[in-house]
Protein backbone atom coordinates (compact mmCIF):
# COMPACT_ATOMS: atom_id res chain seq x y z
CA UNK A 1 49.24 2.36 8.10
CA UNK A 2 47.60 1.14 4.42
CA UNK A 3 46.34 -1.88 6.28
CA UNK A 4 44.23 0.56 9.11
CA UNK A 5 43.20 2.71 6.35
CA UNK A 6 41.96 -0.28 4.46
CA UNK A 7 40.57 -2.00 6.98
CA UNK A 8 38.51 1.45 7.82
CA UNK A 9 37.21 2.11 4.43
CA UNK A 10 35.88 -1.56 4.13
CA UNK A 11 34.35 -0.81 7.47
CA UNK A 12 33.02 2.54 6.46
CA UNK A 13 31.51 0.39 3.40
CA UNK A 14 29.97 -2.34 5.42
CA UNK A 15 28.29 -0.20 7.47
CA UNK A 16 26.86 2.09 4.71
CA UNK A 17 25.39 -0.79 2.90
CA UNK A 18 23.67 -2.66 5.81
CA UNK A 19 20.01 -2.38 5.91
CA UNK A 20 18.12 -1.64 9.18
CA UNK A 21 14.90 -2.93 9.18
CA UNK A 22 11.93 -2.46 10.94
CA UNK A 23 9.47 -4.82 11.44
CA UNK A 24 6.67 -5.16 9.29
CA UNK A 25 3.20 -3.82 10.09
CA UNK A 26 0.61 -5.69 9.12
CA UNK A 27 -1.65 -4.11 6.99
CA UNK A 28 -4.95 -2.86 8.47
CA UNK A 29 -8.20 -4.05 6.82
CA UNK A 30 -11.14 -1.17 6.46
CA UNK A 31 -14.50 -2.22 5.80
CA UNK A 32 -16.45 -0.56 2.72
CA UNK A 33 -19.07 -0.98 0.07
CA UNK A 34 -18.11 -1.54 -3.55
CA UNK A 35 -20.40 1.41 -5.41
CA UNK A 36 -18.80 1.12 -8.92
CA UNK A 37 -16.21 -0.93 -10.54
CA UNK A 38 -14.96 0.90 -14.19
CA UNK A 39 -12.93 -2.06 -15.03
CA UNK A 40 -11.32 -0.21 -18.36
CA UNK A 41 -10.12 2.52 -16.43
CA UNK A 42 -8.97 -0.05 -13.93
CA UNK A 43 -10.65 2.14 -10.75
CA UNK A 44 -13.16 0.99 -8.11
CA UNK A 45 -15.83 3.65 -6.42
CA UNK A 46 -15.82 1.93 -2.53
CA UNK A 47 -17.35 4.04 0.32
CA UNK A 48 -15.57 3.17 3.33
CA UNK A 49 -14.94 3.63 7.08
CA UNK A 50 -11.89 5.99 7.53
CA UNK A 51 -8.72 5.17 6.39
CA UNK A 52 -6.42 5.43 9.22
CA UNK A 53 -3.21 4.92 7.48
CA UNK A 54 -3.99 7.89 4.90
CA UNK A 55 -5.38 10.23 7.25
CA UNK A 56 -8.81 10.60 5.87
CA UNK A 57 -12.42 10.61 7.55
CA UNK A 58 -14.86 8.00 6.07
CA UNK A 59 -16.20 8.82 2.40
CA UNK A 60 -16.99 7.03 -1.15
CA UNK A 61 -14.10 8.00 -3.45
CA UNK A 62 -12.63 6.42 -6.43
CA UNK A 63 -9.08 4.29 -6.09
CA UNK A 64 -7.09 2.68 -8.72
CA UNK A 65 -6.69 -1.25 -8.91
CA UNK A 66 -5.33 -3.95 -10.59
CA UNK A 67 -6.97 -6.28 -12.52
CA UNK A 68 -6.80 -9.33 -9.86
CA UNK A 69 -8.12 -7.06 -7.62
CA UNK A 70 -11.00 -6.29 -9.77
CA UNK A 71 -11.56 -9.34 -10.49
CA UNK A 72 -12.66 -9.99 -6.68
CA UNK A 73 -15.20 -7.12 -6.15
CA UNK A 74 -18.89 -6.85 -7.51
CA UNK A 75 -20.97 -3.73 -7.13
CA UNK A 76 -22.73 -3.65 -3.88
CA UNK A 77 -20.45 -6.49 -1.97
CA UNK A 78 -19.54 -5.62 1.50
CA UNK A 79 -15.52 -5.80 1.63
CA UNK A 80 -12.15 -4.95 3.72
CA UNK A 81 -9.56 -3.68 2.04
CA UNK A 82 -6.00 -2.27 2.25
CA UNK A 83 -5.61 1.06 0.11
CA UNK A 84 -2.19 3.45 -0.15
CA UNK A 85 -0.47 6.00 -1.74
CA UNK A 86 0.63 4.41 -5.08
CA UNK A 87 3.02 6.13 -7.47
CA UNK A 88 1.13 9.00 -5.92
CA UNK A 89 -2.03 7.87 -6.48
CA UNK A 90 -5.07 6.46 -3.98
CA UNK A 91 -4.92 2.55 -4.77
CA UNK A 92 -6.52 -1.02 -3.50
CA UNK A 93 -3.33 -3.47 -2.75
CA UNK A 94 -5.40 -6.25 -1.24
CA UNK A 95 -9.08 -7.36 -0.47
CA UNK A 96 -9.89 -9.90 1.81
């Protein structure tokens, strides 16, 4: 009877720790305008076509970036772009 309850508490365990995954969606590209780049505060001004994975009508607003993704963008440059929800906040994760 030890042996069944083992052998059910190592499957319990297995299939607790197994990961399900989905698969990946690629990331969709929206098309904007780089307006300002404040490179010390590490945010980029873009006005852009709506952002369908946020939920939000087109706009110009402010998101946070890195700095090799600032380093791509110059003020006025027609780009696409991937933004999300960051640590809570509104960021550029790629630029193409």
């Amino acid at each position: 009877m030890k042996t069944v309850g083992k052998l059910l508490a190592a499957l319990a365990l297995a299939v607790s720790t197994a990961t399900f995954s989905l698969p990946a969606q690629a990331a969709e590209f929206t098309k904007g305008v780089v307006k300002k780049i404040d490179t010390k505060a590490k945010k980029v001004t873009i006005d852009h076509e709506a952002l369908k994975n946020l939920d939000m009508p087109a706009m110009t607003m402010v998101f946070r970036a890195d700095d090799a993704v600032l380093a791509k963008l110059k003020e006025g440059a027609s780009i696409e772009f991937v933004a999300d929800r960051v640590n809570g906040k509104l960021t550029v994760t790629e630029i193409k």
